[in-house]
Protein backbone atom coordinates (compact mmCIF):
# COMPACT_ATOMS: atom_id res chain seq x y z
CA UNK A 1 95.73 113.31 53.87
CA UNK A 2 93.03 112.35 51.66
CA UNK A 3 95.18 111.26 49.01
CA UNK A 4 97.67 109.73 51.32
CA UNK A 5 94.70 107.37 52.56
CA UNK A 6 93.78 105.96 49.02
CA UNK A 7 97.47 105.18 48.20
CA UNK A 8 97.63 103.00 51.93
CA UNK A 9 94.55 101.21 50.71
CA UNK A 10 95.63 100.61 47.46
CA UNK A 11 99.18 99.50 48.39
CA UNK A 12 97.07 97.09 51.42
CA UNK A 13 95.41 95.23 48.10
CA UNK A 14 98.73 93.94 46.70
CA UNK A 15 99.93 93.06 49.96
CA UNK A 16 103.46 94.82 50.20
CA UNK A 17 105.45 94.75 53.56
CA UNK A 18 106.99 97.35 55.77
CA UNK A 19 105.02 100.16 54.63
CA UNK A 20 106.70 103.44 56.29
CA UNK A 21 105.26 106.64 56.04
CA UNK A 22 107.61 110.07 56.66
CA UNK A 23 105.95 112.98 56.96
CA UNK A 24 107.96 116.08 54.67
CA UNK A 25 105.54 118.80 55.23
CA UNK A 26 108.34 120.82 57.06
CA UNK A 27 111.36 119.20 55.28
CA UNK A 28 110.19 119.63 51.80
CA UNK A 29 108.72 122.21 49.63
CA UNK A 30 107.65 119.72 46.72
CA UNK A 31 105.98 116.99 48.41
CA UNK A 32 104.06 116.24 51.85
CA UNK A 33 104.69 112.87 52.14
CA UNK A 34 107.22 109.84 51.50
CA UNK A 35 106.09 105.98 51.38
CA UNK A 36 108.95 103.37 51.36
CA UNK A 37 107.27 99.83 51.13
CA UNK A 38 108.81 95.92 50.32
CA UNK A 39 107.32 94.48 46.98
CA UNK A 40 108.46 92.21 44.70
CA UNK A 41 108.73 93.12 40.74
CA UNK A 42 104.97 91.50 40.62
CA UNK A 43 103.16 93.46 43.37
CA UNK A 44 104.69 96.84 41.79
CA UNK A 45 103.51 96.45 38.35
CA UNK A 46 99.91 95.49 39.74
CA UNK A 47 100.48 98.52 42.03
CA UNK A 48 100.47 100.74 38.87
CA UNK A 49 96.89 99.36 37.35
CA UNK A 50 95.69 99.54 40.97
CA UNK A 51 96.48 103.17 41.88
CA UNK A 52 95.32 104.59 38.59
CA UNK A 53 91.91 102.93 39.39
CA UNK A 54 91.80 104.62 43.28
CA UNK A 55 93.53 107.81 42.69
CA UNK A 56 93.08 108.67 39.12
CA UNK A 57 95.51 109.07 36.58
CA UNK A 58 95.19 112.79 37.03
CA UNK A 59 97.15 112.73 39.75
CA UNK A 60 99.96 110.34 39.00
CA UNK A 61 102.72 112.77 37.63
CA UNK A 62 104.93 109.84 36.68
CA UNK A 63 106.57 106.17 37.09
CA UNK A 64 110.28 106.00 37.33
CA UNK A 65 111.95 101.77 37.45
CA UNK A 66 109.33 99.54 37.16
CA UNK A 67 111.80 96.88 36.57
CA UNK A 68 115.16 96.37 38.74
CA UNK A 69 113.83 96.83 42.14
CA UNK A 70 112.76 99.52 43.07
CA UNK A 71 109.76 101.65 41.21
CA UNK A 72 109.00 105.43 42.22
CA UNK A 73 105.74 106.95 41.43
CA UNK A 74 105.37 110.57 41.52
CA UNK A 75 101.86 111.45 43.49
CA UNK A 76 102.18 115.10 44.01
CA UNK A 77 102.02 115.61 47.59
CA UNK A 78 102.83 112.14 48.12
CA UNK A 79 105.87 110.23 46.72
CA UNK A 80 105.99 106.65 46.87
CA UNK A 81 108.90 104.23 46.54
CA UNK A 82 108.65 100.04 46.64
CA UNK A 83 112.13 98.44 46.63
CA UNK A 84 112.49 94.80 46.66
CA UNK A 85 114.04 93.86 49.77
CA UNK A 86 117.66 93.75 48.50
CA UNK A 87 117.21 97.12 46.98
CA UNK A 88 115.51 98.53 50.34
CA UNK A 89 118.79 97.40 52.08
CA UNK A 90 121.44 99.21 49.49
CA UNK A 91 119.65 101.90 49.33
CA UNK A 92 119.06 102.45 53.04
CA UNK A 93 115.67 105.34 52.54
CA UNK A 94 115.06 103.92 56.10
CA UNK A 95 118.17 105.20 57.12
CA UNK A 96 118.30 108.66 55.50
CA UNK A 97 114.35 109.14 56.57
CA UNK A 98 114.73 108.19 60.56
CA UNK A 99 114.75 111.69 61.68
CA UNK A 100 111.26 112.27 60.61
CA UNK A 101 108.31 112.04 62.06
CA UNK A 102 106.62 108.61 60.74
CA UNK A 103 102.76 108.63 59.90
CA UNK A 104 100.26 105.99 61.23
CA UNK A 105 97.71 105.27 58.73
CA UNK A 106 95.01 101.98 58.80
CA UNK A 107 94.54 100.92 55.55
């Protein structure tokens, strides 16, 4: 949860919107937690410089988009996805994630 707490706060310092949080402990065996968030192409590339500072880049296992709309980053235990708002919409995460249990975190 640790972790999980430094990637709200870092993601709270470039300002991206709709932050959802599904918790996968019980759905997934590879990762605890899933973080679907608005940015624009902007936000996500500070985003990268930003979380490497917090978290370390120890524990980022990998970037995947960082242009096109939508940029994954591979946090262990946490996996977090920013779609621009078109993207967010065609891909419909939101959607597919609704039957879990959503996480409350203050950033």
């Amino acid at each position: 949860m640790e972790l999980l707490e430094k990637i709200i706060k870092t993601i709270d310092i470039v300002k991206v919107s709709d932050v959802k949080i599904y918790d996968m402990e019980k759905s997934s065996p590879f990762f605890d937690y899933v973080v679907v968030a608005t940015a624009n192409e902007r936000q996500s590339i500070a985003l990268i410089t930003y979380l490497k500072e917090s978290v370390g880049t120890d524990q980022i296992r990998g970037f995947e988009g960082k242009t096109g709309g939508w940029l994954l980053v591979d946090l262990g235990d946490v996996v977090l996805h920013l779609f621009s708002k078109e993207m967010r919409e065609y891909y419909g995460f939101d959607k597919r994630l609704m039957t879990l249990k959503q996480i409350e975190i203050k950033a």
